[in-house]
N, C-alpha and C. Protein backbone atom coordinates (compact mmCIF):
# COMPACT_ATOMS: atom_id res chain seq x y z
N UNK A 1 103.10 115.15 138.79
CA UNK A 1 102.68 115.65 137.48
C UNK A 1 102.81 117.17 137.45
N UNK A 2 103.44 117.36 136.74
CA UNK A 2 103.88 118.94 136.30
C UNK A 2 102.61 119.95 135.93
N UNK A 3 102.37 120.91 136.75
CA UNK A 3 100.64 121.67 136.77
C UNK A 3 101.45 123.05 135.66
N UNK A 4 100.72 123.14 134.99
CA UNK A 4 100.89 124.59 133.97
C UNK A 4 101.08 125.50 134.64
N UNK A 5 101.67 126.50 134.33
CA UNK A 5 101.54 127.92 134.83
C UNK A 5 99.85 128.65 134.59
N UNK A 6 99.63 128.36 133.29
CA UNK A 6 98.30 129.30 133.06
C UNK A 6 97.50 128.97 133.76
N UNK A 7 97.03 127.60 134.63
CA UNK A 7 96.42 127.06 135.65
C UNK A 7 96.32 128.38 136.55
N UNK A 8 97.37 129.40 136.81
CA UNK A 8 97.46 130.58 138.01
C UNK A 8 96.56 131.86 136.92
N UNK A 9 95.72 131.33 136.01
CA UNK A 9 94.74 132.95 135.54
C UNK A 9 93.47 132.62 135.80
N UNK A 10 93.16 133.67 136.61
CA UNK A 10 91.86 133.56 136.92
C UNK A 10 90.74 133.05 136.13
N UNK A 11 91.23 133.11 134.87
CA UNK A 11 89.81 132.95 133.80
C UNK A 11 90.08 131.31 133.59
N UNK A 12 91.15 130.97 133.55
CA UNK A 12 91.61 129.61 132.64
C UNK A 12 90.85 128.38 132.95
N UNK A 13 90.39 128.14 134.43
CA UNK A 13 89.53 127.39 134.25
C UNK A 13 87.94 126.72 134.13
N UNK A 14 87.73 128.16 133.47
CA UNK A 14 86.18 128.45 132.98
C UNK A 14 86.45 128.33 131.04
N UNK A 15 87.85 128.61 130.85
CA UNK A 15 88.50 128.47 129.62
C UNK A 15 87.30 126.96 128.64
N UNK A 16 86.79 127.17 127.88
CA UNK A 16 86.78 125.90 127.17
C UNK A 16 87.69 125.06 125.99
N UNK A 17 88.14 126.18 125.41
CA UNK A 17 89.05 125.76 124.06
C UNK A 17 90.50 126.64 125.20
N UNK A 18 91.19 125.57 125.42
CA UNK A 18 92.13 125.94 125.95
C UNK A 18 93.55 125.58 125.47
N UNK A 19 93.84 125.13 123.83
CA UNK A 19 94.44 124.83 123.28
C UNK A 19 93.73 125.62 121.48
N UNK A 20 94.94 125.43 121.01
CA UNK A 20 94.43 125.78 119.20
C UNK A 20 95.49 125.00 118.39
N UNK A 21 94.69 123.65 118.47
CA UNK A 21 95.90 122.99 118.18
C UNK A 21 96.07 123.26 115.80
N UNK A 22 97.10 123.09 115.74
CA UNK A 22 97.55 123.30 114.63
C UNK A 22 96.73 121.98 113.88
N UNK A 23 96.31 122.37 112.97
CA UNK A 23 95.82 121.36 111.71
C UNK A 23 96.67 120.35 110.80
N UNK A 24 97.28 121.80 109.96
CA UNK A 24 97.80 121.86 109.16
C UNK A 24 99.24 121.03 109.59
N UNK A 25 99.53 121.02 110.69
CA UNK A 25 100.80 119.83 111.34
C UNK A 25 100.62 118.81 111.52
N UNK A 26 99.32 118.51 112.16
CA UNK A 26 99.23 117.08 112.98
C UNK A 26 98.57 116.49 111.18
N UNK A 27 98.08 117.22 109.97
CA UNK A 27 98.06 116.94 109.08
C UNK A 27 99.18 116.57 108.30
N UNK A 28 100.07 117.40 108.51
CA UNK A 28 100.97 116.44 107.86
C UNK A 28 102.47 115.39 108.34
N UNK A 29 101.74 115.56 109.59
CA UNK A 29 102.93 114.47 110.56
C UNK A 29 101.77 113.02 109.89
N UNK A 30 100.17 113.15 110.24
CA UNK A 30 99.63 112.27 109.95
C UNK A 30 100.38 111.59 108.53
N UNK A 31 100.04 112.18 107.48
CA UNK A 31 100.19 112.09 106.21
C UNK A 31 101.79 111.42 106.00
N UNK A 32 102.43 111.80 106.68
CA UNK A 32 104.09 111.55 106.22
C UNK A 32 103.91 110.42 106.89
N UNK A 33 103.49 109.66 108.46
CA UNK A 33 103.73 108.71 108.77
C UNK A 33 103.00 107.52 107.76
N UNK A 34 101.46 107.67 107.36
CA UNK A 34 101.06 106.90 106.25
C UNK A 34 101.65 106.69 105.24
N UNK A 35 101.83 107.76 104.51
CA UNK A 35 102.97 107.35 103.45
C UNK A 35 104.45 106.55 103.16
N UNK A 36 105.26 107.19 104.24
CA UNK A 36 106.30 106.64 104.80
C UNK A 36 106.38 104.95 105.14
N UNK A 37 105.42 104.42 105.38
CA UNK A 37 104.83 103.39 106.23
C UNK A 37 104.29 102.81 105.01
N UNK A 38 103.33 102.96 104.46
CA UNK A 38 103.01 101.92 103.33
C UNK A 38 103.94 102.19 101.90
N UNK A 39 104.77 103.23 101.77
CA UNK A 39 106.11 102.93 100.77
C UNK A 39 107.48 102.50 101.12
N UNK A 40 107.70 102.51 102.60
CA UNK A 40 108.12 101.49 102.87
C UNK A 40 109.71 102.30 102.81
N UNK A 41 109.23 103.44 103.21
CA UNK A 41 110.68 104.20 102.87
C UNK A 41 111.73 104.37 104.09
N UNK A 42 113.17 103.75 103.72
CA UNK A 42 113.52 103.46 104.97
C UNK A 42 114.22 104.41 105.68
N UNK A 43 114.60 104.17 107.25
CA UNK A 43 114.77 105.28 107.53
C UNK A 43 113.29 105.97 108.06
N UNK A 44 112.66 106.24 107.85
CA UNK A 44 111.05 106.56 108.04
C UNK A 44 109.52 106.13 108.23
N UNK A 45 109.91 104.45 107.54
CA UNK A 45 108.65 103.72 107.41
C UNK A 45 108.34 103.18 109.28
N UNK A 46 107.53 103.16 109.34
CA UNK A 46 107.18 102.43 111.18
C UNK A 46 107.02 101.28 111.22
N UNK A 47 107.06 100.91 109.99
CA UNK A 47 106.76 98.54 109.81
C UNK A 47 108.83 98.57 109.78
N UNK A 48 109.40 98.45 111.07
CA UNK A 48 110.74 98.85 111.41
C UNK A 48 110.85 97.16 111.62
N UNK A 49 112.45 97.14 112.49
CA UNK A 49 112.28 95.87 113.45
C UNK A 49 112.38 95.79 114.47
N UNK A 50 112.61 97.53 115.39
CA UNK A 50 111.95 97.63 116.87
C UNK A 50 110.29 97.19 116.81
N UNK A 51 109.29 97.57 115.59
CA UNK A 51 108.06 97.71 115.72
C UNK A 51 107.79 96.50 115.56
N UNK A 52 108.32 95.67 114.83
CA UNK A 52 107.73 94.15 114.90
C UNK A 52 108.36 93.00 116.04
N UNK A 53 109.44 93.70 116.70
CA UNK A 53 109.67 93.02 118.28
C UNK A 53 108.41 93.34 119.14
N UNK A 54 108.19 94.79 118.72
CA UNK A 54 106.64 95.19 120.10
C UNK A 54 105.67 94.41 119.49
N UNK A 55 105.38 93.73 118.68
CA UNK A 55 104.42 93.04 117.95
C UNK A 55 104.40 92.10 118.68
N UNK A 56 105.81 91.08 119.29
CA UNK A 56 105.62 90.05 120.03
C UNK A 56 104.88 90.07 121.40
N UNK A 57 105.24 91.64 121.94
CA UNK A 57 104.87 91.52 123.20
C UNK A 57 103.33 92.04 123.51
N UNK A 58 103.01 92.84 122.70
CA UNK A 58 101.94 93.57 122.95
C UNK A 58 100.59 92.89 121.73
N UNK A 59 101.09 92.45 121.16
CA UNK A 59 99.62 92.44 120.18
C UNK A 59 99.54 90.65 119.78
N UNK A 60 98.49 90.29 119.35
CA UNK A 60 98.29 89.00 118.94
C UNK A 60 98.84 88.88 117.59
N UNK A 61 99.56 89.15 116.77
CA UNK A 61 99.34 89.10 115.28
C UNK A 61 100.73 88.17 115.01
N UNK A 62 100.82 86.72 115.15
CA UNK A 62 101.40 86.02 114.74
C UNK A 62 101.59 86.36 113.11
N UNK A 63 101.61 86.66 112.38
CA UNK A 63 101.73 86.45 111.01
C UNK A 63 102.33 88.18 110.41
N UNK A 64 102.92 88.48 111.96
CA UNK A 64 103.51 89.92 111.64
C UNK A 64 105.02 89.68 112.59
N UNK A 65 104.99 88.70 112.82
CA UNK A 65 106.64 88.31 114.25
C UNK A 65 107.26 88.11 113.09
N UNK A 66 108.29 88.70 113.93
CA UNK A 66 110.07 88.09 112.73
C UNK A 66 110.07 86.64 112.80
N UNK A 67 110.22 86.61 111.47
CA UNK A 67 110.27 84.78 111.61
C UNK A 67 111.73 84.24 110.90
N UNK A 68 112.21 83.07 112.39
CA UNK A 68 113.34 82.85 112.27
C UNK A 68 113.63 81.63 111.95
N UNK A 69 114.62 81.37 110.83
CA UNK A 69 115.06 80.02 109.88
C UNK A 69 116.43 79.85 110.14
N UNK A 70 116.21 79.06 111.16
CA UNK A 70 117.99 78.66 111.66
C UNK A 70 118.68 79.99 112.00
N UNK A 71 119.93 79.96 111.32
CA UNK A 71 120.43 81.48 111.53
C UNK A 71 119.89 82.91 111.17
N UNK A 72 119.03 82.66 110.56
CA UNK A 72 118.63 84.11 109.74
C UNK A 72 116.92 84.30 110.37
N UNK A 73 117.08 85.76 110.22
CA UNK A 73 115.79 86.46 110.99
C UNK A 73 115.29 87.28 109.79
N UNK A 74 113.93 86.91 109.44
CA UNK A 74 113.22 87.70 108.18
C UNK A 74 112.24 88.46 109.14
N UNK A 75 111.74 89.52 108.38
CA UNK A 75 111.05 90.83 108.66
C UNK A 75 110.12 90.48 107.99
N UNK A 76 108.46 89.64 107.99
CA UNK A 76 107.40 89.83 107.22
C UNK A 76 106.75 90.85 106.09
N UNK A 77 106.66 90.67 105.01
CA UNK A 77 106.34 92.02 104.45
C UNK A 77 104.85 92.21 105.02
N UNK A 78 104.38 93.09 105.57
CA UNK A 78 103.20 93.65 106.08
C UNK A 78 101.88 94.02 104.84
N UNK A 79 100.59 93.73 105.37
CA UNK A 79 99.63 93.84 104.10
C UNK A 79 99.45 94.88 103.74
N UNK A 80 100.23 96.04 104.69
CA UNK A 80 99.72 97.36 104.46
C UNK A 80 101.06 98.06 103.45
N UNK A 81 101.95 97.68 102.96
CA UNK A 81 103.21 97.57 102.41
C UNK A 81 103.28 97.21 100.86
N UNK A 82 103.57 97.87 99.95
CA UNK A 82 103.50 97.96 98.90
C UNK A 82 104.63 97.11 98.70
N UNK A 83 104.63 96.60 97.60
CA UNK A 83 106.15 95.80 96.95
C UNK A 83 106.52 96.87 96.05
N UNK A 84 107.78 96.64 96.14
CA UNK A 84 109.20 97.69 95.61
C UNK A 84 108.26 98.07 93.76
N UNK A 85 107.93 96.75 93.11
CA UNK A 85 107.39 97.23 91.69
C UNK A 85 106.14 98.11 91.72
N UNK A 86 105.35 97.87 92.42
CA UNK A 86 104.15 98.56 93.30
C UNK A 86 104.38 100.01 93.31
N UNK A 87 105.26 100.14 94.47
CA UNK A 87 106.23 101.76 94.64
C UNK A 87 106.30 102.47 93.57
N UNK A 88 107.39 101.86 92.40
CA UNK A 88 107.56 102.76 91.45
C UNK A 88 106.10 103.11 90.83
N UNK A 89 105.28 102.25 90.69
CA UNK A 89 103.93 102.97 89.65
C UNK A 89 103.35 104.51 90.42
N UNK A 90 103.33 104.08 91.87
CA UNK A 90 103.39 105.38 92.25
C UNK A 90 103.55 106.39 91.98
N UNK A 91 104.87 106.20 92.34
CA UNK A 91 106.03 107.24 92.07
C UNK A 91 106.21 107.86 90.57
N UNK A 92 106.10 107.07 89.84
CA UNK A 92 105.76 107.60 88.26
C UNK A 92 104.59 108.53 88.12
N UNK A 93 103.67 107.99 88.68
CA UNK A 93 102.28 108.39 88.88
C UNK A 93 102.50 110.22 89.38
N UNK A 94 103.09 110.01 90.53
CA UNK A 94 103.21 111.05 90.81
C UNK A 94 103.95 112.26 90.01
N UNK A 95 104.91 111.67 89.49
CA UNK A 95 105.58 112.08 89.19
C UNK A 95 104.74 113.10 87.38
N UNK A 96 104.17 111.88 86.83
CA UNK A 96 103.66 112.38 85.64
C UNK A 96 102.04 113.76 86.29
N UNK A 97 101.38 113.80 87.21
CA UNK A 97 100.63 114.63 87.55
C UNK A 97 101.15 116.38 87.45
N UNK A 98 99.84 117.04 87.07
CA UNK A 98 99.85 118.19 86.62
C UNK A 98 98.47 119.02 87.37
N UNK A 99 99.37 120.19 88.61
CA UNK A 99 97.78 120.42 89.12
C UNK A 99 97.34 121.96 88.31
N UNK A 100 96.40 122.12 88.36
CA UNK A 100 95.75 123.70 88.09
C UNK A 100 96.86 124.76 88.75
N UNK A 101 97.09 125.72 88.21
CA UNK A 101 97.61 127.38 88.62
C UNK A 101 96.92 127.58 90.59
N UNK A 102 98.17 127.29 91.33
CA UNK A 102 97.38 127.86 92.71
C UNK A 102 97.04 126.71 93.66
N UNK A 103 96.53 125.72 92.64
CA UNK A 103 96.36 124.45 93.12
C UNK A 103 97.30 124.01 94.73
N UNK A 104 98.28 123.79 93.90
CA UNK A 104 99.70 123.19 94.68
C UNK A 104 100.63 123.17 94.18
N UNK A 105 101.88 122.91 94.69
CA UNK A 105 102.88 123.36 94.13
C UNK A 105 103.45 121.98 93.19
N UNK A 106 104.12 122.14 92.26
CA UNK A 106 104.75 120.83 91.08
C UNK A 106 105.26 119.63 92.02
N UNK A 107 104.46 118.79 92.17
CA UNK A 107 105.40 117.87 92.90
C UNK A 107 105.22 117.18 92.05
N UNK A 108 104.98 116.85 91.20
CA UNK A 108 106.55 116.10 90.27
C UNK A 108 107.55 116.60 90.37
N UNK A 109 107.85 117.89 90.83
CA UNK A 109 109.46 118.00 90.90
C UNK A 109 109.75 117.57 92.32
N UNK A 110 109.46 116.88 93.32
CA UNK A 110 109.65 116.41 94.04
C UNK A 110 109.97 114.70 94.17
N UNK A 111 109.35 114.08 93.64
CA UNK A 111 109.32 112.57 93.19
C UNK A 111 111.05 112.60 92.50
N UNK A 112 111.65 111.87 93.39
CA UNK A 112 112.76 110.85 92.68
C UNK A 112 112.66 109.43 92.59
N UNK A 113 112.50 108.85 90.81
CA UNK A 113 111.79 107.48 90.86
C UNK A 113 112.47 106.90 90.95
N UNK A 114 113.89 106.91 90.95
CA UNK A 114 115.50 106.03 90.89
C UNK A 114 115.50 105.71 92.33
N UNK A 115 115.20 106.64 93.19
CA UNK A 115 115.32 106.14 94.72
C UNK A 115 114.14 105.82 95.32
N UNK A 116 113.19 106.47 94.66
CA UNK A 116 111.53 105.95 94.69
C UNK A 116 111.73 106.63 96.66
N UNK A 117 111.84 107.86 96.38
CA UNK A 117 111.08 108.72 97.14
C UNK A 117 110.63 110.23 97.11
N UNK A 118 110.35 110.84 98.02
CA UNK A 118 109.49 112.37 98.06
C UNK A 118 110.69 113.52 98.35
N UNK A 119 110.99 114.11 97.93
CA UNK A 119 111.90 114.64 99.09
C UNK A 119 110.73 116.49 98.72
N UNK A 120 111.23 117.70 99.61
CA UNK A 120 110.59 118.71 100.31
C UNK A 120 109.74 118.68 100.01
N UNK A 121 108.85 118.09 100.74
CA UNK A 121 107.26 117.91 100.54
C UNK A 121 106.56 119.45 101.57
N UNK A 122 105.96 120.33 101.55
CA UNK A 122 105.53 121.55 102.37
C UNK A 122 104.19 121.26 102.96
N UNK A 123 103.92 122.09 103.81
CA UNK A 123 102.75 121.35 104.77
C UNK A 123 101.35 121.48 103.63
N UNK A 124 101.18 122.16 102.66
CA UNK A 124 100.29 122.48 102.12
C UNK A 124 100.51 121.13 100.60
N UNK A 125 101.65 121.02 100.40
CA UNK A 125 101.66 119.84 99.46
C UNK A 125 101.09 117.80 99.97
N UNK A 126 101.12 118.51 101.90
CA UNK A 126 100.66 117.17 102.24
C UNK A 126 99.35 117.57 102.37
N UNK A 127 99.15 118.91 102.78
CA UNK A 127 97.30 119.15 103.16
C UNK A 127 96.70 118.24 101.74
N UNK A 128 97.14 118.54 100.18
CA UNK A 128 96.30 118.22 99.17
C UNK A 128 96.31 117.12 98.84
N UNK A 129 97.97 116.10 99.38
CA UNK A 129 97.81 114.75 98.98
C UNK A 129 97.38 114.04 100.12
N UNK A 130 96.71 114.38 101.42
CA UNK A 130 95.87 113.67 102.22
C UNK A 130 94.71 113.96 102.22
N UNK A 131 94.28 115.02 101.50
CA UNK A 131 93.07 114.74 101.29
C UNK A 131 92.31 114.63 99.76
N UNK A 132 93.30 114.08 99.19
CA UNK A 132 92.50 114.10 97.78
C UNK A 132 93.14 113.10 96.76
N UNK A 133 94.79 113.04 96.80
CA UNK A 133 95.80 111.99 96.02
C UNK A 133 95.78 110.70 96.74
N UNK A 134 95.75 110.96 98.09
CA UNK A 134 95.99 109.92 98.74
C UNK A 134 95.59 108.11 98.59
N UNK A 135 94.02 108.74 98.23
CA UNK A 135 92.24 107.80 97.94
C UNK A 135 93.02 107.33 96.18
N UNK A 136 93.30 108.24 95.63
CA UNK A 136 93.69 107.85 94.01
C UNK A 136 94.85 107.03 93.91
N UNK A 137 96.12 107.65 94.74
CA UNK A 137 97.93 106.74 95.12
C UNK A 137 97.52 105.03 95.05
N UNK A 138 96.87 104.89 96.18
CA UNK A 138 96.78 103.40 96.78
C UNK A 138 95.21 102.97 96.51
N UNK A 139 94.39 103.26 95.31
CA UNK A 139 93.25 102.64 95.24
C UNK A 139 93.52 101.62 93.94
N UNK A 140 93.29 100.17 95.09
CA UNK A 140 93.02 98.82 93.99
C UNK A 140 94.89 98.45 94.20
N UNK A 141 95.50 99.58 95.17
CA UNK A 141 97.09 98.75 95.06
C UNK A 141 97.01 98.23 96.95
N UNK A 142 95.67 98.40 97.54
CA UNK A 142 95.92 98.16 98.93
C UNK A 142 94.43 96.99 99.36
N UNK A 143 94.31 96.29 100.28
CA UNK A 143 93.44 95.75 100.65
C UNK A 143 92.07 96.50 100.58
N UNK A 144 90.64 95.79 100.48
CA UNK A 144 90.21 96.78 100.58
C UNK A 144 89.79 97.67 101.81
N UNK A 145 90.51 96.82 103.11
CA UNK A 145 89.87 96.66 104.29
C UNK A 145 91.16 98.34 105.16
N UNK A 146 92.12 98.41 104.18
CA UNK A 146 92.90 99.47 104.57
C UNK A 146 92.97 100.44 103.65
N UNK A 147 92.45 100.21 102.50
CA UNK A 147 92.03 101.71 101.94
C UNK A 147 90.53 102.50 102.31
N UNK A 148 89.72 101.46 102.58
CA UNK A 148 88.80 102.22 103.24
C UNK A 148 88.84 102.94 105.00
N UNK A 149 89.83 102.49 105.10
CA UNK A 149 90.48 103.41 106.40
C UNK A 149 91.60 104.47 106.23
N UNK A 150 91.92 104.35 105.00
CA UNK A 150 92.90 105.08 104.83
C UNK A 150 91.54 106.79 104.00
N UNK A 151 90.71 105.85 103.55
CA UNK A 151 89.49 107.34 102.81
C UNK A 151 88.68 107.65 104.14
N UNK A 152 88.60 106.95 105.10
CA UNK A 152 87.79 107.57 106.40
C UNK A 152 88.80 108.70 107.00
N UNK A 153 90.14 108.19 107.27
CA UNK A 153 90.93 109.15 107.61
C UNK A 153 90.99 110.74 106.82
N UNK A 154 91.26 110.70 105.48
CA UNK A 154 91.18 111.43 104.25
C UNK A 154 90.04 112.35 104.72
N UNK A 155 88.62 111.89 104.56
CA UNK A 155 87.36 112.18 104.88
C UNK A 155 87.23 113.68 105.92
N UNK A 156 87.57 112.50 106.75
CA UNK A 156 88.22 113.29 108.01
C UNK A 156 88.62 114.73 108.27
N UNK A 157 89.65 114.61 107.53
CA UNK A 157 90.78 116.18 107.46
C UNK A 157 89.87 117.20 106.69
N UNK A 158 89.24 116.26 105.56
CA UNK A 158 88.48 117.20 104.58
C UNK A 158 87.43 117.96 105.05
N UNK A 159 86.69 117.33 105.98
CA UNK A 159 85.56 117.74 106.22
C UNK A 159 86.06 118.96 107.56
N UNK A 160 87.19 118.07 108.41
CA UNK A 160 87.69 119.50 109.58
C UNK A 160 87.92 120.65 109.00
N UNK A 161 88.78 120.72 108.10
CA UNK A 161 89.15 121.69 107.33
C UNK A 161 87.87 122.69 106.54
N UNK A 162 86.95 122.37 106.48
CA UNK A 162 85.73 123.04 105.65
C UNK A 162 85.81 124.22 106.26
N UNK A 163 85.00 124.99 105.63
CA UNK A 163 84.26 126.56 105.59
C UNK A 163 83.52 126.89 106.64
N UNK A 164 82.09 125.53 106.24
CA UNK A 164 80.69 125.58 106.73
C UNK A 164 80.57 124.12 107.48
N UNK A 165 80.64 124.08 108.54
CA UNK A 165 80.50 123.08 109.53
C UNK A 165 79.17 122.87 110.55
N UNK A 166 78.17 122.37 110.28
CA UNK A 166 76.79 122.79 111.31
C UNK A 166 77.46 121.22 112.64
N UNK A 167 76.42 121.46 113.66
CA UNK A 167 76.34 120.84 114.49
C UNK A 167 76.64 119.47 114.46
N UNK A 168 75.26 119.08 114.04
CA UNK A 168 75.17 117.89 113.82
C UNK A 168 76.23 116.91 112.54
N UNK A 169 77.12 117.72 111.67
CA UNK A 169 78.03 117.56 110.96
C UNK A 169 79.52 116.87 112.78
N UNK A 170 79.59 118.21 113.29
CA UNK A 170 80.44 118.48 113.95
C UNK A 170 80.39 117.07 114.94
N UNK A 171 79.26 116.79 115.74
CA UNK A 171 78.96 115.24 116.34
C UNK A 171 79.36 114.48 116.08
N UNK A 172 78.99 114.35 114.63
CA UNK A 172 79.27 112.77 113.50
C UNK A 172 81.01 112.68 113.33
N UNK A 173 81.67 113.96 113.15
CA UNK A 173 82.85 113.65 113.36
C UNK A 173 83.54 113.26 114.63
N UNK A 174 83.42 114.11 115.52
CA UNK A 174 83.47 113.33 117.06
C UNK A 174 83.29 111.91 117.06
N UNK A 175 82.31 111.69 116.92
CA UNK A 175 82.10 109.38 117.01
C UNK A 175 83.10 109.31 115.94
N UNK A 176 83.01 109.57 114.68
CA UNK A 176 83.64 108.68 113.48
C UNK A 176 84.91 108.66 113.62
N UNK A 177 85.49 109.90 113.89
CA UNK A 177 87.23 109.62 114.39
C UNK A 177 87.74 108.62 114.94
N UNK A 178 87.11 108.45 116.39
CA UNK A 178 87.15 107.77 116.91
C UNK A 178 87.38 106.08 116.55
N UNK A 179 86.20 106.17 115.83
CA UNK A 179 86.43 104.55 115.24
C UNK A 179 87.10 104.70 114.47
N UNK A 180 87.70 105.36 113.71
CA UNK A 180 88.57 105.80 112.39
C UNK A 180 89.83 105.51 113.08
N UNK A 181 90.24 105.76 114.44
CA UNK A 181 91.75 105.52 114.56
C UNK A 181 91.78 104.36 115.28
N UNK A 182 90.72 103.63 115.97
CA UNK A 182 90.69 102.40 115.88
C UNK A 182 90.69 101.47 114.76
N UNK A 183 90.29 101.52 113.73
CA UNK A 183 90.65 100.57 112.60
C UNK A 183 91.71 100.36 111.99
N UNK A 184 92.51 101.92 112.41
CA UNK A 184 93.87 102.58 112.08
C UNK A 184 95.04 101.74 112.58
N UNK A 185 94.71 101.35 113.88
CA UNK A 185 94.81 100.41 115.04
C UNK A 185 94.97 99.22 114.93
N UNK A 186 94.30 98.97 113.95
CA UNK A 186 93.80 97.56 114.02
C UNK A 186 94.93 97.19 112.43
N UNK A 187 95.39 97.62 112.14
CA UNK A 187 95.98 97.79 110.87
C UNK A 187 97.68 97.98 111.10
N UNK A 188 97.71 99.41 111.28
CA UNK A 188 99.12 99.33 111.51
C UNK A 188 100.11 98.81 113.32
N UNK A 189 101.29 98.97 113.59
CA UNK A 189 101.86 98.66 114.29
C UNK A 189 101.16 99.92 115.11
N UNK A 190 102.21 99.02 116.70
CA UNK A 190 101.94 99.72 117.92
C UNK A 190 102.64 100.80 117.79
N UNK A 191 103.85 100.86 117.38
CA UNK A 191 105.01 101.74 117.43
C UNK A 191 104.68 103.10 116.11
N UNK A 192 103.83 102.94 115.22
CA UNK A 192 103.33 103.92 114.50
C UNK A 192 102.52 104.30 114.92
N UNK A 193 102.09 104.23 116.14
CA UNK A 193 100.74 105.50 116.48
C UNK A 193 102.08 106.11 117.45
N UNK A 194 102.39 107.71 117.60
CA UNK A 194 102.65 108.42 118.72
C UNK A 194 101.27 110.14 118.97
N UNK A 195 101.53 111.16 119.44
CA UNK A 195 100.61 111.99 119.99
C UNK A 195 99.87 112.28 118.71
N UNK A 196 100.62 111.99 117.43
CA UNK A 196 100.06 112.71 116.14
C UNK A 196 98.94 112.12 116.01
N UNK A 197 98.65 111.11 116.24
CA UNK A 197 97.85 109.91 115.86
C UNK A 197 96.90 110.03 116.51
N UNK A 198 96.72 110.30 117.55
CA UNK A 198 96.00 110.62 118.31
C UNK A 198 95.26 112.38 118.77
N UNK A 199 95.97 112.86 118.07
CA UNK A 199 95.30 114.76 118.24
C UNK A 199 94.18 114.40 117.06
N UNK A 200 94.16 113.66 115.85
CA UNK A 200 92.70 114.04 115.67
C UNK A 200 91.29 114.21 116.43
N UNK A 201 91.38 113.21 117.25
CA UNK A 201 90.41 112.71 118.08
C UNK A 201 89.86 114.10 119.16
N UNK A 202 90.97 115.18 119.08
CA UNK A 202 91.01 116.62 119.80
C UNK A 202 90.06 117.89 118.72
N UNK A 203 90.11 117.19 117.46
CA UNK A 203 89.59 118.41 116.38
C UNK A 203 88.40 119.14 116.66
N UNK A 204 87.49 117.42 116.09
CA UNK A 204 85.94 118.12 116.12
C UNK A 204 85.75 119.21 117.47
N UNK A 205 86.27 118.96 118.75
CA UNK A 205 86.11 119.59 120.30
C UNK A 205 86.54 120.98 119.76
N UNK A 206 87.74 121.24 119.65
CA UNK A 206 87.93 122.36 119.23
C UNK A 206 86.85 123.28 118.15
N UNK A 207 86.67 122.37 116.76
CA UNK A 207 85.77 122.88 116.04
C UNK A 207 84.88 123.63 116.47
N UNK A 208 84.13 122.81 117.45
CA UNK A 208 82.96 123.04 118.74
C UNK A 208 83.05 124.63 119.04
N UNK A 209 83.82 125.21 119.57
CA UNK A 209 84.12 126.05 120.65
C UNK A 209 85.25 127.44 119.88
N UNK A 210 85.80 126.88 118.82
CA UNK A 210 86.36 127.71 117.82
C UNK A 210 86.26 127.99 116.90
N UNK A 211 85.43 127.55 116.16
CA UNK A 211 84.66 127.68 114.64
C UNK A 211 85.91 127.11 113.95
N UNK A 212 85.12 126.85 112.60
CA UNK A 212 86.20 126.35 111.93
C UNK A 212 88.00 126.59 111.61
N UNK A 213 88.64 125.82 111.23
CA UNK A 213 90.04 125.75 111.24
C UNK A 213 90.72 127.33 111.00
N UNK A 214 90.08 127.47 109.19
CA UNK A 214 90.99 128.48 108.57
C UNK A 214 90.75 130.12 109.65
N UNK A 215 89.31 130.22 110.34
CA UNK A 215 89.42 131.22 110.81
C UNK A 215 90.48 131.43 112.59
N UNK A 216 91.20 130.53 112.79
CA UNK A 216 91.77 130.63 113.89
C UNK A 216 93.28 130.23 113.81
């Protein structure tokens, strides 16, 4: 196992916050893989058909295996997966929204509804639609058992991201993450969780020891 260099400064391992990890990224790697993934956009979405081969080997979920009819191999549509008519309301949706001066930037001019996708989305256009469009996009178009994981996640970012963070705030996020990307887990494929998916679970610690986000 490959040892760091900074391991050789005297101070580093009295160090507590020995990372500053970026927010505003693992925010919107988060955000693009959710989206991507329940619109089903290809090329990008993680409900793939490498991800539903690892389905056979690694997880119990019969009712997510390619299922095969003589010659032909179908791809399950997944519960977390919008249907194509579904998509467009979205996408209209999006498309017809209007934010305040400063807000964020026009993404309606981003929405193409003919191809029914996003294109230059900026890290600050995902900061606002994961934590605030996101809960509105897919509420009453998703189970309710994955939109309320999809607003714990949301929750989440919102609350890391704050101003004013006390202690006992800071705790409650520590546990809740936690179960938050287990349900996450429990929902999507194996092959859609990689490191992104997992650095939330690094925040609140940091929070701890660095004060909140915007000042670092």
């Amino acid at each position: 196992m490959k040892r760091s260099i900074f391991w050789e400064l005297p101070y580093w391992k009295t160090n507590l916050l020995r990372h500053n990890l970026n927010v505003m990224h693992i925010e919107k790697n988060v955000f693009k893989n959710i989206f991507n993934t329940i619109m089903d956009v290809k090329g990008k979405t993680k409900d793939n058909i490498k991800a539903i081969m690892d389905v056979a080997v690694f997880c119990n979920r019969k009712n997510m295996e390619l299922v095969c009819d003589g010659s032909r191999v179908a791809k399950p549509r997944a519960s977390f997966v919008l249907e194509k008519n579904t998509q467009l309301l979205v996408y209209k949706w999006l498309k017809s929204l209007r934010f305040p001066e400063g807000h964020a930037s026009n993404i309606s001019r981003l929405v193409n509804t003919e191809e029914c996708r996003l294109y230059g989305m900026k890290s600050h256009d995902c900061h606002v639609f994961m934590q605030t469009l996101i809960l509105l996009a897919f509420h009453d178009l998703l189970p309710n058992g994955i939109w309320d994981a999809l607003t714990e996640i949301s929750h989440f970012f919102r609350d890391i991201c704050s101003s004013k963070l006390n202690d006992d705030h800071i705790e409650r996020l520590e546990t809740n993450i936690i179960e938050t990307i287990c349900k996450l887990e429990m929902i999507f494929l194996p092959l859609f969780f990689d490191s992104m998916e997992h650095l939330p679970v690094h925040l609140p610690f940091e929070v701890k020891f660095g004060r909140p986000v915007q000042y670092r």
